[in-house]
Protein backbone atom coordinates (compact mmCIF):
# COMPACT_ATOMS: atom_id res chain seq x y z
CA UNK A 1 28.17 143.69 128.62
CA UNK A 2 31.32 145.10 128.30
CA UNK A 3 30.33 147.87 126.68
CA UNK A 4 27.69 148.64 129.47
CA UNK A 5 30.97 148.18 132.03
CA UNK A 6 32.86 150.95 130.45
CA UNK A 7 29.54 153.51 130.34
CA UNK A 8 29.39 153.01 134.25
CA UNK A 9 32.86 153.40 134.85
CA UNK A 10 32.73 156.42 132.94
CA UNK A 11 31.24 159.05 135.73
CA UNK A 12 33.57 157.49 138.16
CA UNK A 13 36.96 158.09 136.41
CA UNK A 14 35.75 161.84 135.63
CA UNK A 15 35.54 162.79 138.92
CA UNK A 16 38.75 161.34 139.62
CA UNK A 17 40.42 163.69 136.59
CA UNK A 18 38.49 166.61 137.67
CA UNK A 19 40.07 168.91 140.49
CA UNK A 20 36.27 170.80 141.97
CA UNK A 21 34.81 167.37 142.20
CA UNK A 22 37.00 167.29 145.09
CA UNK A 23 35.39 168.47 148.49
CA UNK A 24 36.86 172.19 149.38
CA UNK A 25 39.08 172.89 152.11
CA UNK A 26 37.88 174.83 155.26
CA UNK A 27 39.69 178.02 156.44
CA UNK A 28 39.21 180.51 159.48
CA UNK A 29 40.18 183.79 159.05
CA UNK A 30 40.41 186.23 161.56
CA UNK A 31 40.01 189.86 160.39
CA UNK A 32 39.38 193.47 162.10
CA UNK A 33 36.84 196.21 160.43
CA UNK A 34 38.64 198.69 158.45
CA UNK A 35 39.19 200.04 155.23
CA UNK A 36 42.42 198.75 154.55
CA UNK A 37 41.39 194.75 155.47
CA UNK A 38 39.07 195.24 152.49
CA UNK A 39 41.52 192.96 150.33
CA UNK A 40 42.07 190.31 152.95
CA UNK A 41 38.24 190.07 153.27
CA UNK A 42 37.56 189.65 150.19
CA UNK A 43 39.69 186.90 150.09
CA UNK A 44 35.82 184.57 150.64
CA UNK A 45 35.19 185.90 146.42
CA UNK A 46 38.48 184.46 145.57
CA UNK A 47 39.84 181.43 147.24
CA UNK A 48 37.15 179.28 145.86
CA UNK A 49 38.99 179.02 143.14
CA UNK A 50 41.58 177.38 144.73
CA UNK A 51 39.56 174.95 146.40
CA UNK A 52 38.91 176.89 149.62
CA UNK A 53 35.85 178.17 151.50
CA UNK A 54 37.00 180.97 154.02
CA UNK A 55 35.04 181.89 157.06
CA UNK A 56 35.59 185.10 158.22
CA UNK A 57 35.75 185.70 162.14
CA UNK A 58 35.66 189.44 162.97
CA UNK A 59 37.21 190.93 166.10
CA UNK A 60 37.70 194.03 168.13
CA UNK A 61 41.39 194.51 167.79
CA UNK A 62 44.31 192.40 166.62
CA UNK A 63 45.08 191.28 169.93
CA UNK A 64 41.67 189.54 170.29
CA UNK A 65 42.31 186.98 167.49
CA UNK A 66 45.41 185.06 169.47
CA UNK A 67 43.61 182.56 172.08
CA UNK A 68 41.16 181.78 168.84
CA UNK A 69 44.77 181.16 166.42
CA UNK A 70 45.79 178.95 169.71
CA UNK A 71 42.64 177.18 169.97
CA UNK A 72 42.78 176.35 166.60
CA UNK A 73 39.68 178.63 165.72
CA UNK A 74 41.96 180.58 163.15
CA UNK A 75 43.95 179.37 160.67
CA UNK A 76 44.96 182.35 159.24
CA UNK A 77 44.51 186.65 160.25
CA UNK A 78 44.72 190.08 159.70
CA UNK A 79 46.46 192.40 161.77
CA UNK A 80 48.75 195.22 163.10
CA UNK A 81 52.39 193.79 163.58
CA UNK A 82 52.98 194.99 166.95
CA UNK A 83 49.51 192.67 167.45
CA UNK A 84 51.39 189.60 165.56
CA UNK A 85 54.57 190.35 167.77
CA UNK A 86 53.05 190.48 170.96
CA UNK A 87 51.30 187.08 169.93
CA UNK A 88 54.38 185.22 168.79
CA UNK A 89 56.93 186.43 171.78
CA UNK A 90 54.49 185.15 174.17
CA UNK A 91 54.15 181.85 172.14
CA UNK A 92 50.84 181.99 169.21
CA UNK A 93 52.81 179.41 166.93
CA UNK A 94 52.03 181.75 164.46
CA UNK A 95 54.08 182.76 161.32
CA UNK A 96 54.21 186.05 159.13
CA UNK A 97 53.65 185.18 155.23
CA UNK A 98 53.22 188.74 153.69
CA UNK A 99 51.84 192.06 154.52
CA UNK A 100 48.74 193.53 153.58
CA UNK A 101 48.47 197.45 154.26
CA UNK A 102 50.76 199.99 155.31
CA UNK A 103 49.72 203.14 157.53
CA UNK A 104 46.41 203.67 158.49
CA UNK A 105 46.98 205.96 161.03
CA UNK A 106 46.29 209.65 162.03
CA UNK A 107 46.84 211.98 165.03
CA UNK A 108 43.76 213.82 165.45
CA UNK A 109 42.89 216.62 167.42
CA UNK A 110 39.57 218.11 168.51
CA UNK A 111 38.24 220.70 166.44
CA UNK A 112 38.78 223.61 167.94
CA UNK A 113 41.15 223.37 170.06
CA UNK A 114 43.60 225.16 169.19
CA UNK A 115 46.00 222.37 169.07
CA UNK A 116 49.08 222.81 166.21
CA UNK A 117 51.96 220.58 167.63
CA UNK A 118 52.81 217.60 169.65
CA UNK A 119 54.30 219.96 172.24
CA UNK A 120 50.81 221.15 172.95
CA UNK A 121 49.67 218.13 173.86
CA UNK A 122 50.99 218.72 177.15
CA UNK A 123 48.69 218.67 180.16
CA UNK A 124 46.10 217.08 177.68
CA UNK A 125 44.30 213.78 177.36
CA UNK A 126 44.95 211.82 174.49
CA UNK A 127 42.92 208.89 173.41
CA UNK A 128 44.17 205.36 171.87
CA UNK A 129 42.95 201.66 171.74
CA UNK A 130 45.45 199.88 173.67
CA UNK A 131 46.97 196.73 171.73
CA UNK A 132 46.65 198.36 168.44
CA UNK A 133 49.31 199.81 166.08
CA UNK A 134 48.14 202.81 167.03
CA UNK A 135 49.05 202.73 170.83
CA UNK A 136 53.15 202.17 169.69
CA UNK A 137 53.00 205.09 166.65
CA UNK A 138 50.81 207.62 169.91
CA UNK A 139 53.89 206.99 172.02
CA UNK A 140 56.93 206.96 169.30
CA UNK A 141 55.17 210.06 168.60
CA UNK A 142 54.94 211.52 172.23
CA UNK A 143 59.13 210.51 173.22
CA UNK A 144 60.06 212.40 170.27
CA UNK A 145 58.59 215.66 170.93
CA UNK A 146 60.14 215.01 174.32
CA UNK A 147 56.96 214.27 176.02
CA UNK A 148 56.15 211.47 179.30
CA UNK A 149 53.07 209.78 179.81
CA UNK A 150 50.74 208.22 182.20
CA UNK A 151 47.73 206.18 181.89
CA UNK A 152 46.31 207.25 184.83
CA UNK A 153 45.37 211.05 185.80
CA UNK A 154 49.19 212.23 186.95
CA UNK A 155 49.94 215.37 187.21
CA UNK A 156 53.57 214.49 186.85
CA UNK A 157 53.52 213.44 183.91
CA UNK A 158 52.83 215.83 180.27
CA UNK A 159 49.87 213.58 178.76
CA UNK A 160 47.43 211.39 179.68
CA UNK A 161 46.80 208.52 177.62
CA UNK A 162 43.49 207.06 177.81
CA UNK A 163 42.63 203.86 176.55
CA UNK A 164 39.31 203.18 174.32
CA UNK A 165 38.03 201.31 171.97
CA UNK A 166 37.86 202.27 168.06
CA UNK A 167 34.45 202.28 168.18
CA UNK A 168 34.43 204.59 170.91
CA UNK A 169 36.91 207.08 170.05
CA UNK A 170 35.70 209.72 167.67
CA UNK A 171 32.44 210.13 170.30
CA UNK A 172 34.66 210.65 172.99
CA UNK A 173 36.74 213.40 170.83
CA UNK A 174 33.40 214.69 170.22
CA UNK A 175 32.04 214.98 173.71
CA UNK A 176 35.68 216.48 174.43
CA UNK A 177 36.37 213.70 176.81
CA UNK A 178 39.79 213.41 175.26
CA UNK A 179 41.67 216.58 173.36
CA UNK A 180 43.53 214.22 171.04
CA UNK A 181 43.14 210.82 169.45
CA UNK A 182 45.14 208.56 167.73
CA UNK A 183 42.92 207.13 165.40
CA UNK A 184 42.91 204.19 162.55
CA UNK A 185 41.15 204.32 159.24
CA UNK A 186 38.43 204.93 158.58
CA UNK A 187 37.81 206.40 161.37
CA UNK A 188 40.18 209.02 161.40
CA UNK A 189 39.23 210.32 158.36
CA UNK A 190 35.13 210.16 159.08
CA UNK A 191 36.07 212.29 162.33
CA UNK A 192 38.01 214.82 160.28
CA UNK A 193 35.34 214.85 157.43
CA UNK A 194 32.27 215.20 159.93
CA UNK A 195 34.03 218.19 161.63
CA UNK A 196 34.47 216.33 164.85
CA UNK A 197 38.81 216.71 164.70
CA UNK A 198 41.35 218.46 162.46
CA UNK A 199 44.50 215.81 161.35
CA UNK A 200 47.23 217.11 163.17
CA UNK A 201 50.08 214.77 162.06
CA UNK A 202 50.28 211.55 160.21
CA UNK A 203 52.57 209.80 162.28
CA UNK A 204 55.34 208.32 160.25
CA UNK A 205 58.22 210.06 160.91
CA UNK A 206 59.55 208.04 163.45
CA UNK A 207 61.94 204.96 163.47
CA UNK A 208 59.33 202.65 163.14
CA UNK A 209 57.93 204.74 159.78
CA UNK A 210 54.62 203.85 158.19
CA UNK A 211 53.55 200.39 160.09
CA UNK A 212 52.66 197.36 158.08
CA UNK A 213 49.86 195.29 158.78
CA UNK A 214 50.63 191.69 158.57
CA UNK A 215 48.94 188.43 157.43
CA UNK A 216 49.81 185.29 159.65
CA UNK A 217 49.50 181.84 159.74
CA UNK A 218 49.41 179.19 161.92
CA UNK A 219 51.90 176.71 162.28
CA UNK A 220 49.92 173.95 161.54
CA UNK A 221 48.51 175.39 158.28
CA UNK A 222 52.01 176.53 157.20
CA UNK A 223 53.27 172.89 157.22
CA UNK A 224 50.58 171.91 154.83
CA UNK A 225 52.38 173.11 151.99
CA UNK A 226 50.00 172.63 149.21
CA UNK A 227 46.80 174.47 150.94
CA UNK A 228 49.07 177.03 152.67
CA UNK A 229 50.26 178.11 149.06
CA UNK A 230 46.65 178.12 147.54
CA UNK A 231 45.75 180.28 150.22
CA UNK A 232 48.44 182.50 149.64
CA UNK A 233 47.97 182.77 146.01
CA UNK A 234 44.45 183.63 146.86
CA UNK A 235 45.60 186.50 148.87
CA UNK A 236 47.86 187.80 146.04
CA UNK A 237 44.98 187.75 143.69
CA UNK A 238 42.35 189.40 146.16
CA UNK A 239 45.28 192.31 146.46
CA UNK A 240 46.13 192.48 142.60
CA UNK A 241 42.37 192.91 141.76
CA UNK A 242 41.14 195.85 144.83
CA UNK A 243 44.83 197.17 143.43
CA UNK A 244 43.83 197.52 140.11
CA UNK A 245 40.16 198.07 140.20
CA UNK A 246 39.31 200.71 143.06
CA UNK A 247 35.82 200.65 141.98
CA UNK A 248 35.73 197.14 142.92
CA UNK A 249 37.73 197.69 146.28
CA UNK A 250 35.90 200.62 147.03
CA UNK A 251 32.37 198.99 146.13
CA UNK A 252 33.45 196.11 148.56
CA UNK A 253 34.65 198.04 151.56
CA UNK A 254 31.32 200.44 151.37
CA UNK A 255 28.84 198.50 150.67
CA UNK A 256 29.62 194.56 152.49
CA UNK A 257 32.18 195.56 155.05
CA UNK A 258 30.84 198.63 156.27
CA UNK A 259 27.00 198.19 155.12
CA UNK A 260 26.95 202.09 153.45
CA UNK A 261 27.94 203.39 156.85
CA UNK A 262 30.82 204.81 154.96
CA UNK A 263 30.93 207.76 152.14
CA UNK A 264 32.56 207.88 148.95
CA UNK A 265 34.97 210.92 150.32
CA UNK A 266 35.97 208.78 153.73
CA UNK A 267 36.76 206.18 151.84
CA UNK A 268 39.07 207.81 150.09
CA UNK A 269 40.79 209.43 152.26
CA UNK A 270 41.06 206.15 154.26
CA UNK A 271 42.75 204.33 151.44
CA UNK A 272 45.01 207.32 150.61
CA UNK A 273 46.32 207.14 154.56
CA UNK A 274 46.26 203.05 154.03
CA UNK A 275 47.02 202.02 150.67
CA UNK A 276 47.06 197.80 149.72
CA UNK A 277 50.34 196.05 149.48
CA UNK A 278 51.70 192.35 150.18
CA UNK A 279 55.41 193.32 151.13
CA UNK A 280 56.82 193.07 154.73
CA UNK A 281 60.79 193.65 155.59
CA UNK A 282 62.12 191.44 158.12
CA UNK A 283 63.66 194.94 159.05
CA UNK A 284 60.70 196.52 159.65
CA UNK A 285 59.19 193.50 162.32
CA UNK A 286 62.91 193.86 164.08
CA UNK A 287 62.29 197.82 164.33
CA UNK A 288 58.60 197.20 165.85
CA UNK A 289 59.99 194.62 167.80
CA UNK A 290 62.46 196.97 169.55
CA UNK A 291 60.33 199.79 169.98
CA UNK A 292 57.43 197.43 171.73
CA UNK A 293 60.41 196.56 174.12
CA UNK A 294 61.36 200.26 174.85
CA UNK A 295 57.88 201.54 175.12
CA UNK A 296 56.66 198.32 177.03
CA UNK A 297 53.74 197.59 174.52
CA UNK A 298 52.40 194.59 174.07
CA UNK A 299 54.17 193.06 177.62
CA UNK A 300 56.90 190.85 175.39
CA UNK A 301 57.58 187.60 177.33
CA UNK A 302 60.42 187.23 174.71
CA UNK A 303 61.80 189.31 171.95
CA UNK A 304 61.22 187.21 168.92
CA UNK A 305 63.91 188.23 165.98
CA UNK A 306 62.18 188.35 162.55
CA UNK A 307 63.84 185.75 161.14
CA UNK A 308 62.55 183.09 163.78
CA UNK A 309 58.88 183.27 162.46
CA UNK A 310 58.87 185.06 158.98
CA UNK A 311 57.92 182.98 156.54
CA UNK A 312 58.15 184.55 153.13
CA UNK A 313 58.53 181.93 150.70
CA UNK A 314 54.85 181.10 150.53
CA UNK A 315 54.05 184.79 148.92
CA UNK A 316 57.45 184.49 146.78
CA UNK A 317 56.06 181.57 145.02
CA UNK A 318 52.90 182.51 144.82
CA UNK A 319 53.78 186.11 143.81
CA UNK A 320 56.00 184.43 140.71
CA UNK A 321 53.25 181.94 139.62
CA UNK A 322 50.73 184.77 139.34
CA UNK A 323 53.34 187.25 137.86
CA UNK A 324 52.49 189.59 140.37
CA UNK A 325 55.39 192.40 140.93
């Protein structure tokens, strides 16, 4: 009898030693379509491994994802930092844990057109998705080639700025709707390799310098330590691996995120404009932070100082557990 006791008790004890015999957590993540989210999406290959199914939410533009982080529809996203700025000074508890991609960006103008400098953009129409990172790197751009702007048709002011989707963009560059674009990746890169634009800058050499797109987190998951750093340290990994396997990365993006709608060239050049990282600078959210203010982007309630909401310690850890430089 006792012996029989023991063999029943057996199964039980097992699956309390074992860690997967556990039921895996549940995460939202809220992601945009482009080249350089390719390692943040991936992140559904990885995290079970740490316990963690992800569903991934795609939306339009960074922007979008807020109300769903406030409803508590997203636990954690992918974005543009002016889009994580604008969030957090008008009160997404949301917090910054690492960066993903840097770039991603380029001024493009319709082929042509004759176009060679920003001062030629005068008296032309120039086409952006409002609420991207795009929209604050068009106008950085515009002030320091000494250039105003309208959004409406004034004949005041040197350049019209007309607001579009990403979706919408390279067709309307196409149809000459717009003389200039700028444009995110892949996109940019697909217009300048299907003849539709010529690259006229890459627009980094402003203050605000290449932007960083950011990963955040909501409050609420941040304060669950244990699954906040799992998640993290499945983000690491998911970068580390598209870092050092570009087949892999570039297999990914192609073939699940954009469903072969993107060639082997574009994606290239998308990723060379865009390439992975997990860094962010406090310094670099306080620079974006300023210029939103002075260029009135993203309609700042407050003006949230970096150290208020960045929360690095999360990717420090998980950065020195997985010996990740």
């Amino acid at each position: 009898m006792k012996r029989l006791f023991h063999r029943a008790l057996a199964p039980l004890c097992l699956c309390c030693l074992v860690p997967w015999a556990h039921a895996a957590d549940n995460i939202q993540l809220g992601n945009l379509r482009f080249a350089h989210y390719g390692a943040v999406s991936y992140m559904k290959e990885i995290c079970p491994k740490y316990g963690i199914n992800v569903a991934e939410h795609v939306f339009a533009k960074g922007p979008d994802i807020m109300p769903a982080i406030v409803a508590g529809d997203v636990d954690i996203a992918a974005l543009a930092s002016d889009g994580a700025i604008a969030g957090r000074a008008n009160g997404v508890p949301i917090y910054v844990v690492a960066g993903f991609a840097q770039g991603g960006a380029r001024l493009v103008v319709g082929q042509g057109s004759g176009i060679k400098s920003l001062r030629e953009l005068k008296g032309k129409r120039v086409g952006v998705t409002r609420g991207g990172a795009q929209e604050l790197l068009l106008y950085a751009e515009l002030a320091k080639a000494g250039l105003n702007w309208s959004t409406t048709a004034d004949k005041s002011k040197d350049v019209e700025v007309v607001f579009l989707p990403f979706a919408d963009l390279n067709q309307a560059l196409a149809a000459k709707q717009i003389d200039a674009m700028m444009q995110s990746e892949p996109q940019s890169s697909q217009a300048i390799r299907r003849q539709i634009g010529q690259e006229l800058l890459k627009p980094y050499d402003t203050a605000l310098g290449q932007p960083k797109r950011l990963l955040v987190m909501s409050e609420k998951l941040y304060r669950n330590r244990d699954l906040a750093l799992r998640v993290v340290k499945c983000f690491v990994e998911s970068t580390t691996q598209f870092i050092k396997n570009p087949t892999l990365a570039e297999q990914y993006v192609r073939e699940r995120m954009f469903r072969n709608e993107l060639s082997h060239e574009e994606f290239q050049d998308a990723i060379g404009n865009a390439p992975y990282t997990y860094d962010v600078s406090l310094a670099h959210i306080d620079t974006t932070t300023e210029l939103m203010k002075q260029f009135g982007v993203g309609k700042l309630s407050t003006v949230p100082k970096a150290w208020e909401w960045a929360r690095l310690d999360l990717l420090t850890q998980a950065k020195r557990e997985l010996q990740v430089n």
